[in-house]
Protein backbone atom coordinates (compact mmCIF):
# COMPACT_ATOMS: atom_id res chain seq x y z
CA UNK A 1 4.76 10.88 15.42
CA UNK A 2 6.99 12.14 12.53
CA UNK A 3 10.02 10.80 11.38
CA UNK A 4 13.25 13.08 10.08
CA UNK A 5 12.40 14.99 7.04
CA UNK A 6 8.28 15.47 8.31
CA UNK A 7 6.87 11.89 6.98
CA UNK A 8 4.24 11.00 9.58
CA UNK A 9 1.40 8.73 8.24
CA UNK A 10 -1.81 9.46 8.56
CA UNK A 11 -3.55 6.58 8.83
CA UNK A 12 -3.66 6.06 12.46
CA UNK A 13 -7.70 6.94 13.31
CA UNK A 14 -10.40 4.48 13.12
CA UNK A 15 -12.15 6.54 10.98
CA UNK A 16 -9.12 6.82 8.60
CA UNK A 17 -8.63 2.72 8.75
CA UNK A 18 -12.31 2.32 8.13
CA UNK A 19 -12.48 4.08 5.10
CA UNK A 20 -9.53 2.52 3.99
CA UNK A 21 -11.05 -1.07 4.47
CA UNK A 22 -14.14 0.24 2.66
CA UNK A 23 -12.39 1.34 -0.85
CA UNK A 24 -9.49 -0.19 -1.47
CA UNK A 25 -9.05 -2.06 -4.15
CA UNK A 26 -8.06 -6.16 -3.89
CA UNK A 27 -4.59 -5.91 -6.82
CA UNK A 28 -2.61 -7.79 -3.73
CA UNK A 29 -2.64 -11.29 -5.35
CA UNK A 30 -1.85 -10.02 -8.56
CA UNK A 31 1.32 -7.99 -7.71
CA UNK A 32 2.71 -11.05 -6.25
CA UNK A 33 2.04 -13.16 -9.02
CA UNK A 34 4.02 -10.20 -10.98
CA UNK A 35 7.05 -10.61 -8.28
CA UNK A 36 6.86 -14.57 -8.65
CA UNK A 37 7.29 -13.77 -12.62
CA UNK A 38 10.40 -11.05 -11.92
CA UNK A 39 12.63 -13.41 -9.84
CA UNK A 40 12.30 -16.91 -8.01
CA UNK A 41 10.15 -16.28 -5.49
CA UNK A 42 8.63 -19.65 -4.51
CA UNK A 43 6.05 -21.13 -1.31
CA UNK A 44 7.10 -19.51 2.17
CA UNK A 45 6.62 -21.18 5.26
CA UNK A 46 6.39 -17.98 7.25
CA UNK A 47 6.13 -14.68 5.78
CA UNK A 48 6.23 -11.49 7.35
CA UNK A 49 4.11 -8.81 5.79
CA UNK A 50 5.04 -5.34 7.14
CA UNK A 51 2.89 -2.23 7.27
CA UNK A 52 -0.15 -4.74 6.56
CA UNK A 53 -2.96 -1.94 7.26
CA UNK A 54 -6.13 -3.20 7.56
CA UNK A 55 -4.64 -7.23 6.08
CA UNK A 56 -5.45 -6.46 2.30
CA UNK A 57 -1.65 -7.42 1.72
CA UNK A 58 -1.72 -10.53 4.16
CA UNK A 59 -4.75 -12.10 2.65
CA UNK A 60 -2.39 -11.74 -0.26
CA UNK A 61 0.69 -13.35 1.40
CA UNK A 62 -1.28 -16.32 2.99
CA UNK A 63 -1.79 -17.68 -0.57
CA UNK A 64 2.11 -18.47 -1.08
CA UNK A 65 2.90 -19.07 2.93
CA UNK A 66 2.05 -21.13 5.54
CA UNK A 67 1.76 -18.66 7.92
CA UNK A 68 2.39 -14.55 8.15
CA UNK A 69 3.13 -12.75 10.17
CA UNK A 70 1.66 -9.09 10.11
CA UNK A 71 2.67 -6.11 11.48
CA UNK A 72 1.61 -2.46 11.17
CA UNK A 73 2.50 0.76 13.25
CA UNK A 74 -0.85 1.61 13.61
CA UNK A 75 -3.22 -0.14 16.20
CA UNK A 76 -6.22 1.30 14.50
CA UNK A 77 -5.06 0.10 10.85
CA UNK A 78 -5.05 -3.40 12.57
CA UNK A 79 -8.39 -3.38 14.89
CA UNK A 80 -9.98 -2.70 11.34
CA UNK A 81 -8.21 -6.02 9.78
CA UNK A 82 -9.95 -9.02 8.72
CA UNK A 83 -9.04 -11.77 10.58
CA UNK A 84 -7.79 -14.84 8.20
CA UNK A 85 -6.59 -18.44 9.12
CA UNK A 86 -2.41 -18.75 9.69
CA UNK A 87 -2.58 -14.94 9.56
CA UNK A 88 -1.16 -13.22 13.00
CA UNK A 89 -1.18 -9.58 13.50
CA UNK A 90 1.49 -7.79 15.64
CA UNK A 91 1.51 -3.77 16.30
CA UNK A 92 5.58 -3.13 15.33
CA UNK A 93 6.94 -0.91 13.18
CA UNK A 94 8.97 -1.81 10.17
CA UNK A 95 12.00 -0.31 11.81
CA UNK A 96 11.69 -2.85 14.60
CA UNK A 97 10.33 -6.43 13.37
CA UNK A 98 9.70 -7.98 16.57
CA UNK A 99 10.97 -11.65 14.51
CA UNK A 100 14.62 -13.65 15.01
CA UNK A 101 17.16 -13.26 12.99
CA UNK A 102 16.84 -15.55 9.36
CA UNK A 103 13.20 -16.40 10.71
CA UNK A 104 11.33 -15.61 7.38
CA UNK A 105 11.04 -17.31 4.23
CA UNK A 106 9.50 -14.01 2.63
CA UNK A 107 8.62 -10.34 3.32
CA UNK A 108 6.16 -8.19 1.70
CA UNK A 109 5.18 -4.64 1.65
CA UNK A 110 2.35 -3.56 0.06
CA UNK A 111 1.15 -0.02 -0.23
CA UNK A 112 3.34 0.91 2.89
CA UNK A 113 7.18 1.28 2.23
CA UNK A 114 6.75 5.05 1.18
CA UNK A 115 6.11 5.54 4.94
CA UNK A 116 9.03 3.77 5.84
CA UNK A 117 12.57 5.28 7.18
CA UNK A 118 13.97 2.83 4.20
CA UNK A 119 18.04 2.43 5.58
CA UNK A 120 16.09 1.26 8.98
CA UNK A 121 13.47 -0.64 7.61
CA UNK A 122 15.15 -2.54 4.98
CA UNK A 123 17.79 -3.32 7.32
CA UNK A 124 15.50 -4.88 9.42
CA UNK A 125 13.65 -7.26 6.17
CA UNK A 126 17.41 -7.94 5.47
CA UNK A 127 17.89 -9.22 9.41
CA UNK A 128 15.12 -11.23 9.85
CA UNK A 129 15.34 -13.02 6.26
CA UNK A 130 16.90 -16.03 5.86
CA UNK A 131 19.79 -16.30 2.93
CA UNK A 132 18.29 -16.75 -0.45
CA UNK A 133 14.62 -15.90 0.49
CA UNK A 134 12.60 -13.02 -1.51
CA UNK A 135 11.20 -9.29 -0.47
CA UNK A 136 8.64 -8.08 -2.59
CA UNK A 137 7.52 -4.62 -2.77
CA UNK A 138 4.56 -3.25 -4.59
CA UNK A 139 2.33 -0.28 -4.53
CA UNK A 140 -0.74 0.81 -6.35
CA UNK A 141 -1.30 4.18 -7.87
CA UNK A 142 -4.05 6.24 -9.76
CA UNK A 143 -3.67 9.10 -12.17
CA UNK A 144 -7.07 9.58 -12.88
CA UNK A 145 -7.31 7.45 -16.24
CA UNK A 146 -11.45 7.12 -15.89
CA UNK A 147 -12.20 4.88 -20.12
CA UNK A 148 -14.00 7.52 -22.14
CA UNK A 149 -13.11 10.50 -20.22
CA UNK A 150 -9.72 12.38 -20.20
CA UNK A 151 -11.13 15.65 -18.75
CA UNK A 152 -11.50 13.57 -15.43
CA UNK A 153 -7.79 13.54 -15.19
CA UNK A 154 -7.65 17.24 -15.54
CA UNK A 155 -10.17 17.71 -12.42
CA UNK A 156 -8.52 15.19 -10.64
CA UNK A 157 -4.36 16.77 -11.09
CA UNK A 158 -5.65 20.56 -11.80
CA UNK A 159 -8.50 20.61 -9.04
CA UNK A 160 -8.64 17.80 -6.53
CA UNK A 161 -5.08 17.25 -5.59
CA UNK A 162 -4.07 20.82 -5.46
CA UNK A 163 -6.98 21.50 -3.12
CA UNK A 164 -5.68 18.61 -0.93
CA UNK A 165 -2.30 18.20 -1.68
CA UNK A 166 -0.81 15.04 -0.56
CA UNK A 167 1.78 14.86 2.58
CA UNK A 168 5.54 14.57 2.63
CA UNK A 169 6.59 10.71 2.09
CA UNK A 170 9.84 8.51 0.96
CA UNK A 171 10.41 7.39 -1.98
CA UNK A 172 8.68 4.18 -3.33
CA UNK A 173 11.59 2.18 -3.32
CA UNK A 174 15.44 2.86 -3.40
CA UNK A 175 17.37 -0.39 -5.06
CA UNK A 176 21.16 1.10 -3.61
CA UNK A 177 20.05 1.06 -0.17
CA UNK A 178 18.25 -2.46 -0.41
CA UNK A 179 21.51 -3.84 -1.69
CA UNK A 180 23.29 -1.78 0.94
CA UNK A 181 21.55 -3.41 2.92
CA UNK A 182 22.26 -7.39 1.58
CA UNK A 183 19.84 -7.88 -0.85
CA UNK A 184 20.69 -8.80 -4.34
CA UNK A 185 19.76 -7.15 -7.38
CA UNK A 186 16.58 -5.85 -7.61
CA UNK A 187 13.90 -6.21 -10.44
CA UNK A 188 10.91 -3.88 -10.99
CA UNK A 189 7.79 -4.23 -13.35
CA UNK A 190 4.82 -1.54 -13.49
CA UNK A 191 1.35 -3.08 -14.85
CA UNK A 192 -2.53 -2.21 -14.68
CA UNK A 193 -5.37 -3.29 -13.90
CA UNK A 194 -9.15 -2.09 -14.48
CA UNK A 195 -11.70 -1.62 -11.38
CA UNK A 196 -15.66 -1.01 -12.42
CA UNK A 197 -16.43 1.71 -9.76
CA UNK A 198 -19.39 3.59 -9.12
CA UNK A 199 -19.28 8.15 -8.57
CA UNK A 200 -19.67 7.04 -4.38
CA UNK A 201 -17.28 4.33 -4.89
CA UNK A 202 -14.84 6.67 -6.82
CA UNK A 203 -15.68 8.97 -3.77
CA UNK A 204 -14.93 6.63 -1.63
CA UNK A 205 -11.53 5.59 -3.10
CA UNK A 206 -10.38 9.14 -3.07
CA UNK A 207 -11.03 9.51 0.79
CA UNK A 208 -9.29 6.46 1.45
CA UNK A 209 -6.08 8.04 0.19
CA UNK A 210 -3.27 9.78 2.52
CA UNK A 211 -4.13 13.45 1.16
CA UNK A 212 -7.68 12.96 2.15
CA UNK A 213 -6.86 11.51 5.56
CA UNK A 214 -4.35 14.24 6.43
CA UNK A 215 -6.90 16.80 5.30
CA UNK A 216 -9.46 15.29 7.70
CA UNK A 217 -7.44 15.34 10.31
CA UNK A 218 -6.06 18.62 10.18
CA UNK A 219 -9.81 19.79 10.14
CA UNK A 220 -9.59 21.51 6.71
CA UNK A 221 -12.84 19.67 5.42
CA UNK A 222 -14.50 16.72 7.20
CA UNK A 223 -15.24 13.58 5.78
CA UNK A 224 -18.77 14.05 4.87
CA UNK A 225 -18.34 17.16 3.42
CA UNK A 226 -15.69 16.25 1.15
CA UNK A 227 -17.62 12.67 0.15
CA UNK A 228 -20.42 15.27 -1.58
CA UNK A 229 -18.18 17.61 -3.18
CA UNK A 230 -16.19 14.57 -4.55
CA UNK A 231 -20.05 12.84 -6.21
CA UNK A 232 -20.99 16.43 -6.92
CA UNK A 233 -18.00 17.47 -8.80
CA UNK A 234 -17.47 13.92 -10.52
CA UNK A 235 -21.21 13.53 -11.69
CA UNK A 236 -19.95 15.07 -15.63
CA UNK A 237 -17.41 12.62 -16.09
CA UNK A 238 -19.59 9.36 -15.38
CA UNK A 239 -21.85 11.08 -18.32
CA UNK A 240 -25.61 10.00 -16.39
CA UNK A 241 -24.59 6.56 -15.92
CA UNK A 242 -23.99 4.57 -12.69
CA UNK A 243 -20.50 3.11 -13.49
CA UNK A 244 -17.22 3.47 -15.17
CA UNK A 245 -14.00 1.78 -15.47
CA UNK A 246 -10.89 3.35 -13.73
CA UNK A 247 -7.41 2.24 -14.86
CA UNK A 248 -5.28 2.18 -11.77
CA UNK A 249 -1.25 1.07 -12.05
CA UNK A 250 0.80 -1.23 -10.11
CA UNK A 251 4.67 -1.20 -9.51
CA UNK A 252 6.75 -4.31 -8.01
CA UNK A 253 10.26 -4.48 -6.70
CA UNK A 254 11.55 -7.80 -6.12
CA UNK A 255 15.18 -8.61 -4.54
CA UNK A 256 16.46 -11.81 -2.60
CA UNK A 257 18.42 -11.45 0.37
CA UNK A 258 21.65 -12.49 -0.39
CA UNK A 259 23.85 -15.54 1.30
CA UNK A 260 26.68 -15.30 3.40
């Protein structure tokens, strides 16, 4: 289902989910660590972590809460989930957090809120936060820095993505409607980190994202197909060996829900 404007995720298929569990990479614990660094953002008892996909972000959140609660809009993102200890998975949207009012003692959205109708949605973190407790917000992001070779960004912003261009989404993050919506001011911090990654891992990682999955689905290429033409292409810019390092970028937002 779309939302106003045409933003409809696409990651509602269990082929799309498994892909995504296969190639993601693991940045959650360190974006929260940056968040914990931006503001006071201490141990939860219950977190909620919304638009949790297949639980890379509540593995995350179970390291500073007792117990999360995770949600995602898609029942396929979540059959794909790992299961972890004091982790519970709900099917709810962001726009409708099936938790009381002032219930949490943190929310986090990782990777997700760009799929989010944000008034709705942070309305709803602001509801069912208590006064004083933190939202993070973080999201990874890849321009196609590959160490040693810059031509791989040109292939992957002059060829690749305008071949499969990505679908409509919001906007990472908007600070005026999070403090529209009773959260306090809002800090942000952008940082990197370095993943070793093999051409089928890189291959891999590429289907995983939302322009991939939307041209899947739409039947312009199928996954297979576009897995080989992704190693074949790529094969110059790993230069005969088996592994490279990719620089991939992280932003966090950080507010706290403000007391009444």
């Amino acid at each position: 289902m779309s939302e106003p404007g045409g933003v409809r995720n696409p990651f509602d298929s269990d082929q799309a989910a498994r892909r995504y569990v296969r190639a993601r990479p693991y940045y959650h614990r360190s974006a929260l660590r940056l968040a914990a660094r931006q503001q006071k953002i201490g141990p939860a008892r219950l977190a909620v972590d919304v638009g949790c996909g297949t639980g890379l972000s509540a593995r995350a959140a179970r390291e500073v809460a007792d117990h999360v609660i995770a949600i995602d809009a898609s029942a396929a993102m979540l059959r794909a989930a790992k299961r972890y200890s004091r982790v519970c998975y709900l099917l709810a949207a962001a726009e409708r957090i099936p938790l009381g009012d002032a219930s949490a003692d943190l929310a986090t959205v990782g990777a997700a809120f760009h799929w989010f109708d944000q008034p709705s949605a942070l309305t709803e973190l602001a509801r069912v936060l208590r006064g004083g407790a933190g939202l993070v917000v973080y999201s990874d992001f890849f321009h196609g820095r590959l160490q040693g070779q810059p031509a791989f960004v040109t292939w992957l912003t002059e060829c690749y993505l305008p071949r499969y261009p990505s679908p409509i989404r919001h906007a990472q993050f908007d600070p005026e409607a999070a403090q529209r919506s009773g959260f306090g001011r809002v800090a942000a911090c952008e940082s990197e980190f370095r993943v070793r990654v093999s051409r089928a891992a890189m291959a891999d990682y590429l289907l995983s994202q939302s322009n991939a999955a939307r041209a899947i689905e739409t039947g312009v290429t199928s996954a297979e197909t576009l897995r080989k033409q992704i190693i074949e292409e790529t094969a110059a810019y790993f230069g005969g060996r088996d592994r490279a390092d990719a620089m991939f970028g992280v932003r966090v937002w950080t507010a706290i829900r403000r007391r009444y």
